[in-house]
C-alpha atoms as a PDB file:
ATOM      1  CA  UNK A   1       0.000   0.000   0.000  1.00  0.00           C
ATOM      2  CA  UNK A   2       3.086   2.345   0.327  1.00  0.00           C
ATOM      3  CA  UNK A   3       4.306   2.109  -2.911  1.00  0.00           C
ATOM      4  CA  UNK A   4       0.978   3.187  -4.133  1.00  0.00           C
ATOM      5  CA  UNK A   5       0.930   6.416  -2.440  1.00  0.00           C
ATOM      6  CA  UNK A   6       4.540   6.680  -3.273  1.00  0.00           C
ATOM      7  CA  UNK A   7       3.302   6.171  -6.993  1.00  0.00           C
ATOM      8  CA  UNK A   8       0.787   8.334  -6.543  1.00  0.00           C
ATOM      9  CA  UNK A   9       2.585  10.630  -5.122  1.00  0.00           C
ATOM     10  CA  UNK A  10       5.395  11.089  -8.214  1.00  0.00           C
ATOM     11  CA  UNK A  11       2.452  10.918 -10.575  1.00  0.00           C
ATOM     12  CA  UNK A  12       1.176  14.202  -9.281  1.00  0.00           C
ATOM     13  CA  UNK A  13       4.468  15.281  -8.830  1.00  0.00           C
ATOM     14  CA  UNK A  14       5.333  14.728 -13.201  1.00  0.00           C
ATOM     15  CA  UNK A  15       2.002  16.359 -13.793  1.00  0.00           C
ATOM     16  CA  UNK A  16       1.713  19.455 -12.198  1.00  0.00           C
ATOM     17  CA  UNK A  17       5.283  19.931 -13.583  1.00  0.00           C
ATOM     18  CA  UNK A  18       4.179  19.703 -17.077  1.00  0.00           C
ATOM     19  CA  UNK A  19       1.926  22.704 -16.630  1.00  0.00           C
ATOM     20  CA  UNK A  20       4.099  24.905 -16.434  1.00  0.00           C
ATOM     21  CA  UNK A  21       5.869  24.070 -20.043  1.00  0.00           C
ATOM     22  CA  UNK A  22       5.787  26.606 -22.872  1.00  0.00           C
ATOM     23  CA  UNK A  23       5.745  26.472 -26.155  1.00  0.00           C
ATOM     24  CA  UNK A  24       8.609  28.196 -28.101  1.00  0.00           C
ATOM     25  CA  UNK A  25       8.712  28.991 -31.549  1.00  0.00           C
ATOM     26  CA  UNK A  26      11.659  30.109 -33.545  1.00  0.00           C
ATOM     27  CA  UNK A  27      10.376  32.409 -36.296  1.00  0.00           C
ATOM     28  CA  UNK A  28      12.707  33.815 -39.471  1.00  0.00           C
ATOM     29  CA  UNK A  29      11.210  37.065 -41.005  1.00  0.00           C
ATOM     30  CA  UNK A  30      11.433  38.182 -44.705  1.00  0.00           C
ATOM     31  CA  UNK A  31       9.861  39.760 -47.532  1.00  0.00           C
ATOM     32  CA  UNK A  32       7.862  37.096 -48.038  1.00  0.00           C
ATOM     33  CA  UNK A  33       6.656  36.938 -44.335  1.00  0.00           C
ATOM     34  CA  UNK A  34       7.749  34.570 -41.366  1.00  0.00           C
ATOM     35  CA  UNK A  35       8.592  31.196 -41.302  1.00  0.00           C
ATOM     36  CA  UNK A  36       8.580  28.959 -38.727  1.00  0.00           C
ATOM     37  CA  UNK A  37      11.849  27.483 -38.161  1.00  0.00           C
ATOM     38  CA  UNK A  38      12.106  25.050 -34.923  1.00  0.00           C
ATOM     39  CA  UNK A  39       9.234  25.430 -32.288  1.00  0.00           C
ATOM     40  CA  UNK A  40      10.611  23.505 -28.411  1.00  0.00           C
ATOM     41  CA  UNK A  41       8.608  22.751 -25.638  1.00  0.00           C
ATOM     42  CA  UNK A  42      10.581  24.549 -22.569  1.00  0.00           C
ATOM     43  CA  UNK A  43       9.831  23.603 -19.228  1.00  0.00           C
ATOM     44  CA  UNK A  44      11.972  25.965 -17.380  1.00  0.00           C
ATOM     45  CA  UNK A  45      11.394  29.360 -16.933  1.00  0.00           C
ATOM     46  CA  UNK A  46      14.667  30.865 -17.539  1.00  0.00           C
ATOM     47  CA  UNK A  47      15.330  28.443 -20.698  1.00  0.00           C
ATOM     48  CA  UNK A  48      12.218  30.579 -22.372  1.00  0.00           C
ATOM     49  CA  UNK A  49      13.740  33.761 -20.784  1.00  0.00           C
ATOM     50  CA  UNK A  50      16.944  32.908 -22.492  1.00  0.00           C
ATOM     51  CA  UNK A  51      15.710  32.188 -25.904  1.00  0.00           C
ATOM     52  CA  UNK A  52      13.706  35.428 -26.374  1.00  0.00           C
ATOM     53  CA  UNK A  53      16.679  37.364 -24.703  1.00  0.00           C
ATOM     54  CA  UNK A  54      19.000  35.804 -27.833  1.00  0.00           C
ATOM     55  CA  UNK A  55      16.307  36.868 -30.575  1.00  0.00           C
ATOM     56  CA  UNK A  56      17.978  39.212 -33.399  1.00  0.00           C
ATOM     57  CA  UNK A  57      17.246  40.875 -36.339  1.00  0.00           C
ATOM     58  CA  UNK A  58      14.738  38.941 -38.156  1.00  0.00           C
ATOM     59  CA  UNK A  59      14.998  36.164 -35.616  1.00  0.00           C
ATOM     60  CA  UNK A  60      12.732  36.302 -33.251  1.00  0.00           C
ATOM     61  CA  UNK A  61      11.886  33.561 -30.658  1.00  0.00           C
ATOM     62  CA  UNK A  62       8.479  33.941 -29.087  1.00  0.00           C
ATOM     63  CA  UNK A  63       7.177  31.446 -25.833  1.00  0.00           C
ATOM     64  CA  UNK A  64       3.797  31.122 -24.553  1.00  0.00           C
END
């Protein structure tokens, strides 16, 4: 019955962890518009931080 809870327990634990992933994409701007060039899933905050800090020029990465 322990290693239920204890089951249980990291279960929850995973989940609620997932929730607070984001959804990056990386997006290359032109003439003819933007193109979508790698899109992540980012689970830590400062990862997403990060990667919109490093967008330049016609580079842009956008999480949400």
């Amino acid at each position: 019955m322990k290693y239920l809870f204890f089951i249980t327990i990291a279960i929850l634990a995973m989940s609620s962890c997932k929730d607070n992933c984001q959804t990056c994409t990386k997006t290359i701007g032109g003439v003819a518009g933007n193109e979508t060039v790698e899109v992540r899933e980012v689970c830590d905050e400062n990862e997403a931080i990060d990667l919109e800090a490093s967008s330049s020029g016609t580079t842009v990465w956008t999480c949400e």
